[in-house]
PDB file of N, CA and C in Angstrom:
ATOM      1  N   UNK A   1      82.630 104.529  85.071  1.00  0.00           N
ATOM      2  CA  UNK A   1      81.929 103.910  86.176  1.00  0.00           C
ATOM      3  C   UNK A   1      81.248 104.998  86.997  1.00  0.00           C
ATOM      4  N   UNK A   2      80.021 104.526  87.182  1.00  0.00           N
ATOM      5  CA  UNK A   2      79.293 105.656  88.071  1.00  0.00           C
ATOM      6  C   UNK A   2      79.703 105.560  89.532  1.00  0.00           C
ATOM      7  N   UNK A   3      79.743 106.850  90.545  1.00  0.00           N
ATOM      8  CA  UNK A   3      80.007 107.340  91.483  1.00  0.00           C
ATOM      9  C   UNK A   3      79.900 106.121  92.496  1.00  0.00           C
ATOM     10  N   UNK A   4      78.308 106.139  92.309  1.00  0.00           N
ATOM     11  CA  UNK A   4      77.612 104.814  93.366  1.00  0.00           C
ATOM     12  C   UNK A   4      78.324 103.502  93.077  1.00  0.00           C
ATOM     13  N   UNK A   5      78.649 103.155  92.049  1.00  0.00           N
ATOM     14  CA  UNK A   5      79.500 101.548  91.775  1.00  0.00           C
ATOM     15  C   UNK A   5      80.656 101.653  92.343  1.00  0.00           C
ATOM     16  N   UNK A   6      81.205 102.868  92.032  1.00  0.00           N
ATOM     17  CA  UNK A   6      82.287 102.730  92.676  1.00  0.00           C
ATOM     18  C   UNK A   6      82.253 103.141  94.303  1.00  0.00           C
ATOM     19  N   UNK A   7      81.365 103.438  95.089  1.00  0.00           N
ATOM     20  CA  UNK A   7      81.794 103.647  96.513  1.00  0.00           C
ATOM     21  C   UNK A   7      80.527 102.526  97.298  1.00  0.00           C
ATOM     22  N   UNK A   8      79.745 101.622  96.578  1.00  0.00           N
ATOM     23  CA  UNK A   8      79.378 100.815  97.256  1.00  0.00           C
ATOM     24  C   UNK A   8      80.261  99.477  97.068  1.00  0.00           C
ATOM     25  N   UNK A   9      80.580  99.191  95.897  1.00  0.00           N
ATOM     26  CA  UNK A   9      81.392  98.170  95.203  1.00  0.00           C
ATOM     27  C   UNK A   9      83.040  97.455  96.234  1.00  0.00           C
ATOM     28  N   UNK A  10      83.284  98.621  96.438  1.00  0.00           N
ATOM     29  CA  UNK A  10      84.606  98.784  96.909  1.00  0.00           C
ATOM     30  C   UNK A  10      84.384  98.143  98.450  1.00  0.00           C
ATOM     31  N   UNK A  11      83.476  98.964  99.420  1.00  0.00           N
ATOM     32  CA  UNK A  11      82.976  98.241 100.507  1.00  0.00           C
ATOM     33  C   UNK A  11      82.461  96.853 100.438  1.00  0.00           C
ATOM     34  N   UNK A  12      81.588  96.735 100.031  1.00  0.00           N
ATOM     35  CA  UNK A  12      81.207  95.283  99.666  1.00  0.00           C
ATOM     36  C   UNK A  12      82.440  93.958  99.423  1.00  0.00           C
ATOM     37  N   UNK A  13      82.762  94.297  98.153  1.00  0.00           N
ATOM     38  CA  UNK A  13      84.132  93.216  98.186  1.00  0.00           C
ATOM     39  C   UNK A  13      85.077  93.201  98.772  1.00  0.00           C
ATOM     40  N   UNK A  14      85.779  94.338  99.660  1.00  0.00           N
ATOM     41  CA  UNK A  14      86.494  94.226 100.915  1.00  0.00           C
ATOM     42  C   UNK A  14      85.863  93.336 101.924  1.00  0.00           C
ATOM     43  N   UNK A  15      84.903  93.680 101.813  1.00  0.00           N
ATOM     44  CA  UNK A  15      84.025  93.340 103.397  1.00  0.00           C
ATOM     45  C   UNK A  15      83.736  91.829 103.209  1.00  0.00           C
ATOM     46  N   UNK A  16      83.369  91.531 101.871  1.00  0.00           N
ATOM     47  CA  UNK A  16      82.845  89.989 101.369  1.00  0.00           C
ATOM     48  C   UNK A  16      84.297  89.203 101.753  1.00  0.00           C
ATOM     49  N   UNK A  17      85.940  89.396 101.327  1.00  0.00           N
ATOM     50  CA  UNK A  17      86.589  89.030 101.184  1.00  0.00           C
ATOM     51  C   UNK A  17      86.801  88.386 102.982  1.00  0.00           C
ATOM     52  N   UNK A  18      86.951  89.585 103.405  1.00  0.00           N
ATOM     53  CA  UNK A  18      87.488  89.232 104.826  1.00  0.00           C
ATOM     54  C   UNK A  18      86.349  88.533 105.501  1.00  0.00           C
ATOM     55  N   UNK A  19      84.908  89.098 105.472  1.00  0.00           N
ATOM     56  CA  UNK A  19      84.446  87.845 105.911  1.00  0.00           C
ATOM     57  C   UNK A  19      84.609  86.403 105.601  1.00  0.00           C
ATOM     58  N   UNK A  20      84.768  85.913 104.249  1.00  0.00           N
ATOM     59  CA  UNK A  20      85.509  84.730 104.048  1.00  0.00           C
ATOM     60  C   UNK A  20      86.214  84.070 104.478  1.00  0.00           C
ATOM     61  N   UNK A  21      87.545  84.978 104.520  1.00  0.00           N
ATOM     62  CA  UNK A  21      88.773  84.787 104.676  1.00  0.00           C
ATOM     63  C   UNK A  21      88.985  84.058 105.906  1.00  0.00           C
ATOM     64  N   UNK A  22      87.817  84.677 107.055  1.00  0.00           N
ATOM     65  CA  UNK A  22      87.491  84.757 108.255  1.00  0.00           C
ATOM     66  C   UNK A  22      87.086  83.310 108.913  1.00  0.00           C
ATOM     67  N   UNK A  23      85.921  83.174 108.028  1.00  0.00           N
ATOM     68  CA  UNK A  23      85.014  81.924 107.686  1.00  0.00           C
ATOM     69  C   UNK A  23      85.604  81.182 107.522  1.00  0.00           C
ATOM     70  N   UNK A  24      87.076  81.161 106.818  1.00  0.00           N
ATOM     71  CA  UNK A  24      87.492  80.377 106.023  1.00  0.00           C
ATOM     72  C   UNK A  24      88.872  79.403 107.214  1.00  0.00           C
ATOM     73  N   UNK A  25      89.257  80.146 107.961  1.00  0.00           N
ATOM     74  CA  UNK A  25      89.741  79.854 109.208  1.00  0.00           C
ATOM     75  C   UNK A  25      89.331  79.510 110.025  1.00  0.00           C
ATOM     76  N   UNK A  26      88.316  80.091 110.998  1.00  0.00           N
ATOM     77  CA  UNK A  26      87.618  79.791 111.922  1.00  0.00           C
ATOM     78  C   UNK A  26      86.391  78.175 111.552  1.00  0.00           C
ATOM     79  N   UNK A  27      86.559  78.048 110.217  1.00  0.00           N
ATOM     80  CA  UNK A  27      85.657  76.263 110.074  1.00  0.00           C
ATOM     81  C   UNK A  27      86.597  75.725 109.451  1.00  0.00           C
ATOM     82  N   UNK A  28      87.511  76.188 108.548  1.00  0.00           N
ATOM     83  CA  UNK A  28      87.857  75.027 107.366  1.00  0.00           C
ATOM     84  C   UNK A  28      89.602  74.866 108.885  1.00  0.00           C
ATOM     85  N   UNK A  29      90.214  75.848 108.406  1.00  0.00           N
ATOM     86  CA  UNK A  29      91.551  75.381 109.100  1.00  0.00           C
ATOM     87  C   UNK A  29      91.365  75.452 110.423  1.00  0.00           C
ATOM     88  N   UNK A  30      90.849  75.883 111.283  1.00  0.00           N
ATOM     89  CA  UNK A  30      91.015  75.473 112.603  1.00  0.00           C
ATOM     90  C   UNK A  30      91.074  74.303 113.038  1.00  0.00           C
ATOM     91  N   UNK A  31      89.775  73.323 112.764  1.00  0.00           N
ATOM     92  CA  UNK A  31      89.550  71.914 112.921  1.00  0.00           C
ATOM     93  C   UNK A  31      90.632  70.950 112.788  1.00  0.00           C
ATOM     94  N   UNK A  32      91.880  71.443 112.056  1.00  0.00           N
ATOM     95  CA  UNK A  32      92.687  70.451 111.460  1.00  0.00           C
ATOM     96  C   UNK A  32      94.315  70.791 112.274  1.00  0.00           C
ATOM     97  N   UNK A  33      93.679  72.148 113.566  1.00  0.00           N
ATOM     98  CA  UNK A  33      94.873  71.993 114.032  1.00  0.00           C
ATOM     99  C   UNK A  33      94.783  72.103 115.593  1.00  0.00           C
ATOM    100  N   UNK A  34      96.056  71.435 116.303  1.00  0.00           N
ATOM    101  CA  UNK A  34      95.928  70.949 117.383  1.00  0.00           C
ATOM    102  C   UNK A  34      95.418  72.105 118.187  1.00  0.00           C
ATOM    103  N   UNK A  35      95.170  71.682 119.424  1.00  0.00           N
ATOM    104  CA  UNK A  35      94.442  72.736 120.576  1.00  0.00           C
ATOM    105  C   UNK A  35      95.176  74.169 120.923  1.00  0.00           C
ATOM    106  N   UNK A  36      96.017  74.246 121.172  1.00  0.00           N
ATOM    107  CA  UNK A  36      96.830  75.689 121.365  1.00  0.00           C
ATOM    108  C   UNK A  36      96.263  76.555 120.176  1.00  0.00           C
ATOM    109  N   UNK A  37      97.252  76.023 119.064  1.00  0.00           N
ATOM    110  CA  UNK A  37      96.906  76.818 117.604  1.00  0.00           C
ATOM    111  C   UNK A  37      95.645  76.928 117.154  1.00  0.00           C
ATOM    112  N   UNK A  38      94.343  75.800 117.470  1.00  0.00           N
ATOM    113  CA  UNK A  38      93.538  76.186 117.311  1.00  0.00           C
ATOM    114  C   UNK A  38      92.113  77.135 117.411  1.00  0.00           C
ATOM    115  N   UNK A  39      92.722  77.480 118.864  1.00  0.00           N
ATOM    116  CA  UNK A  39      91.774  78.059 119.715  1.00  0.00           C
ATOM    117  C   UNK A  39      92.158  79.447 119.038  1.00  0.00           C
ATOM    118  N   UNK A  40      93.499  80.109 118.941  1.00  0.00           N
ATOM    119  CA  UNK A  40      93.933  81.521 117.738  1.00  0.00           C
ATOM    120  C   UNK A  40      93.562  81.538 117.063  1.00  0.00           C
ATOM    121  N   UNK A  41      93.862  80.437 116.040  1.00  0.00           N
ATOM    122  CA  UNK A  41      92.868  80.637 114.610  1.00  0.00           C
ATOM    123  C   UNK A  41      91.314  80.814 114.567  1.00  0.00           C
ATOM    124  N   UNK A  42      90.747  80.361 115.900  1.00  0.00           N
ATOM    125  CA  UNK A  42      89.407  79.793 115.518  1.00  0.00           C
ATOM    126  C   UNK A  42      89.045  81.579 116.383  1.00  0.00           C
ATOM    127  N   UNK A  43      89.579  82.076 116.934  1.00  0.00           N
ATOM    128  CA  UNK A  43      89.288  83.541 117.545  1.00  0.00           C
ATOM    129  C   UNK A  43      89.826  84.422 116.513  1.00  0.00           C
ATOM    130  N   UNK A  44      90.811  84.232 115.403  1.00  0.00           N
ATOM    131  CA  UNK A  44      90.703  85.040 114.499  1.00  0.00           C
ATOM    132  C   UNK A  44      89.897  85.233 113.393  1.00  0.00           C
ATOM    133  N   UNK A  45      90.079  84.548 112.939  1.00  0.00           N
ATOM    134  CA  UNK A  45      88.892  83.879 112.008  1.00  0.00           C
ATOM    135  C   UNK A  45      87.056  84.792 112.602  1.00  0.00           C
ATOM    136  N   UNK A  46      86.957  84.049 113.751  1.00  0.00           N
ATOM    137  CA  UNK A  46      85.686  84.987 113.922  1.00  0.00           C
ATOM    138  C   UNK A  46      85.642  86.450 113.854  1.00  0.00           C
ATOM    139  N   UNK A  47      86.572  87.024 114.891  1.00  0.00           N
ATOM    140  CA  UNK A  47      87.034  88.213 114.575  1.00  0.00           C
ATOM    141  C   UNK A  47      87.131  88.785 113.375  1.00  0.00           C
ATOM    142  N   UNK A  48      87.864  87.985 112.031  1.00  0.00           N
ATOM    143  CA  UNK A  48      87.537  88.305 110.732  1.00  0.00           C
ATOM    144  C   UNK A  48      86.293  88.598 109.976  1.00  0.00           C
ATOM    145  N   UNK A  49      85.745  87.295 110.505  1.00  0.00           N
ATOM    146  CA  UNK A  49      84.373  87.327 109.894  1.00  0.00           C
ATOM    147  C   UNK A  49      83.308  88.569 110.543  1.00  0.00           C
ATOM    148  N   UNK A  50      83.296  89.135 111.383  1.00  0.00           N
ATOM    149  CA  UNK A  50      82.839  90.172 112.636  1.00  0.00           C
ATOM    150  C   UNK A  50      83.205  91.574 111.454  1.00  0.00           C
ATOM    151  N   UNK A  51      84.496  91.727 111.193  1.00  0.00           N
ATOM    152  CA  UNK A  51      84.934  92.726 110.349  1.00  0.00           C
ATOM    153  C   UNK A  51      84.966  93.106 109.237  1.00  0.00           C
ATOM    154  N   UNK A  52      84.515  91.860 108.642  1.00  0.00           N
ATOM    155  CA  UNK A  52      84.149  91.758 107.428  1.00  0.00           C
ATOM    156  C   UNK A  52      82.649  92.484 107.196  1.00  0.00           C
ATOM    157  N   UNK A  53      81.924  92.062 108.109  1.00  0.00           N
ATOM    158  CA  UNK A  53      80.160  92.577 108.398  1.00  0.00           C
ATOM    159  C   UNK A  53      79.859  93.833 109.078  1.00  0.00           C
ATOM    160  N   UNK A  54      81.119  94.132 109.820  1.00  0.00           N
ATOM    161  CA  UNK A  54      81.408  95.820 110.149  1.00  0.00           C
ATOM    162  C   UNK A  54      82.092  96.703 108.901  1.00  0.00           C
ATOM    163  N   UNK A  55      82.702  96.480 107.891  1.00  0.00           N
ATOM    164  CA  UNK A  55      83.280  96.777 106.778  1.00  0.00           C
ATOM    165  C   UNK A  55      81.985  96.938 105.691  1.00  0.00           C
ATOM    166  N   UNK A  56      81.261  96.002 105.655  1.00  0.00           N
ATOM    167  CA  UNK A  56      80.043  96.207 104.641  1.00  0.00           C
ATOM    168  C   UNK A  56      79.106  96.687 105.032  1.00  0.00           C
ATOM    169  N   UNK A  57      78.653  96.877 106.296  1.00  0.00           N
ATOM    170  CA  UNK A  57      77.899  98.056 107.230  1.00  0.00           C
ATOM    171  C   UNK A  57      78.426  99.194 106.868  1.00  0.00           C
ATOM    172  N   UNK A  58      80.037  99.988 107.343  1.00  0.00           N
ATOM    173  CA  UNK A  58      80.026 101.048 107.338  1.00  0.00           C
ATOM    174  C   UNK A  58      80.018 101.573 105.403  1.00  0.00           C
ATOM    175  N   UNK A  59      80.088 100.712 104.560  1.00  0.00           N
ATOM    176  CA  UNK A  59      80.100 101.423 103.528  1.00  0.00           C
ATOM    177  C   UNK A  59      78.474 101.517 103.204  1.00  0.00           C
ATOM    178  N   UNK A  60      77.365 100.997 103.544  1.00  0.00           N
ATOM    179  CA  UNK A  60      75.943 101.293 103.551  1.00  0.00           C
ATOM    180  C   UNK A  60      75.981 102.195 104.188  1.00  0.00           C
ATOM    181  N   UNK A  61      76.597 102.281 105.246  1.00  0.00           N
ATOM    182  CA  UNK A  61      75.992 103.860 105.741  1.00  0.00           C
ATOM    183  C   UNK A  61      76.688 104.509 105.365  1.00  0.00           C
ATOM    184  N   UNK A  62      78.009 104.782 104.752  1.00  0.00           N
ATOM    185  CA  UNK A  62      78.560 106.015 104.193  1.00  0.00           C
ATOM    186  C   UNK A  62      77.937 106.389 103.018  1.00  0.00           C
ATOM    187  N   UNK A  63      77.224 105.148 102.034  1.00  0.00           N
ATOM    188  CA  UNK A  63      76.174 105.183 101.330  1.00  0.00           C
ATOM    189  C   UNK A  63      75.105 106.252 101.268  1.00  0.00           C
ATOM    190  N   UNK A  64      74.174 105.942 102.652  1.00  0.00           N
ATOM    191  CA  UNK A  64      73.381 106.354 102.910  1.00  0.00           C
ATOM    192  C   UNK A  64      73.260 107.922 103.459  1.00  0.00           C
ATOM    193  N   UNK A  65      74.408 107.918 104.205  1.00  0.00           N
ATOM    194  CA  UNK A  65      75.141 109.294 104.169  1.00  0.00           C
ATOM    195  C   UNK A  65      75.347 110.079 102.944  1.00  0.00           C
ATOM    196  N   UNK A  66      75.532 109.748 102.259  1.00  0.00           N
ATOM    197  CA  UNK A  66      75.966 110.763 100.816  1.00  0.00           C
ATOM    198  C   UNK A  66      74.852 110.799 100.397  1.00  0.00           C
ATOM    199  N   UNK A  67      73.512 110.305 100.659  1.00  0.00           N
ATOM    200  CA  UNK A  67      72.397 110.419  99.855  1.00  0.00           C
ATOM    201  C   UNK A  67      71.466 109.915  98.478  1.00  0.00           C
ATOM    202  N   UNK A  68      72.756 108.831  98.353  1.00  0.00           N
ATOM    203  CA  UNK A  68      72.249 108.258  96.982  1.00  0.00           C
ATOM    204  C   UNK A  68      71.066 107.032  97.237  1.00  0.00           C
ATOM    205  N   UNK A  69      70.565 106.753  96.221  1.00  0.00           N
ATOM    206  CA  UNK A  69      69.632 105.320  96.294  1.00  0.00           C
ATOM    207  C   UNK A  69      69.837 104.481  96.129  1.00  0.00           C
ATOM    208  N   UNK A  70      69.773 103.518  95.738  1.00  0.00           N
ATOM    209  CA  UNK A  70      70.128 102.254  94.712  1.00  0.00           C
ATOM    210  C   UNK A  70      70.260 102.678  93.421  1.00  0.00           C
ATOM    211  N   UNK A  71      69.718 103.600  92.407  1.00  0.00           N
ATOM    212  CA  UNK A  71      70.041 103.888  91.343  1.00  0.00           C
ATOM    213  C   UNK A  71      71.152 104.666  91.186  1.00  0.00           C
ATOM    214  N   UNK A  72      71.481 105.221  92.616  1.00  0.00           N
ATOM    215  CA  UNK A  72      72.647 106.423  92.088  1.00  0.00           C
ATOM    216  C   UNK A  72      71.979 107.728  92.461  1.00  0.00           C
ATOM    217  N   UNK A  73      70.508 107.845  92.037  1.00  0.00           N
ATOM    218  CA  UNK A  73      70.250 109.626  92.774  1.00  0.00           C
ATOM    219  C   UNK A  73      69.864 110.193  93.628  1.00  0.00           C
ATOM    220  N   UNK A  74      69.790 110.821  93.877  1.00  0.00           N
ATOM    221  CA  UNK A  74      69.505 111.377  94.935  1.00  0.00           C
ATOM    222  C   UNK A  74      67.913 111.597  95.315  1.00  0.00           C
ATOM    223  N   UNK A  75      67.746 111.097  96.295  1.00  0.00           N
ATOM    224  CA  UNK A  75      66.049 110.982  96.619  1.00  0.00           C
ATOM    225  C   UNK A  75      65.643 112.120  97.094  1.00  0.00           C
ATOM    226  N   UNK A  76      63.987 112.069  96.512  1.00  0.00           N
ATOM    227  CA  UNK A  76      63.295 113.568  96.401  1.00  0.00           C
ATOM    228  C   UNK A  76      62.766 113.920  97.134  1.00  0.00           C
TER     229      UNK A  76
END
């Protein structure tokens, strides 16, 4: 596996996951639970989803930091 697959790859599907995960609380299960519990879930959940999009940010720029392109080399 080349360098670049592996250090954009890794950010990305972390970052994809928890935004989900995030998403996945804050619309699907919150709605289905009463007011106390819901108002936590529905602030975690966003919060998730927030970190998820700060997680796939910082691996573009650590990306972009190391200098590679989209192909992998280094631009001239």
């Amino acid at each position: 596996m080349k360098p670049f697959a592996r250090l954009t790859n890794r950010y990305w599907i972390g970052g994809a996951i928890t935004a989900f995960v995030g998403v996945g609380l804050a619309r699907i299960l919150s709605p289905t639970l009463e007011r106390g519990p819901r108002e936590i879930t529905a602030a975690a959940g966003q919060l998730l989803g927030i970190l998820g999009l700060f997680i796939i940010a910082y691996g573009v720029n650590r990306r972009l930091k190391a200098g590679t392109s989209k192909e992998g080399l280094k631009p001239e």
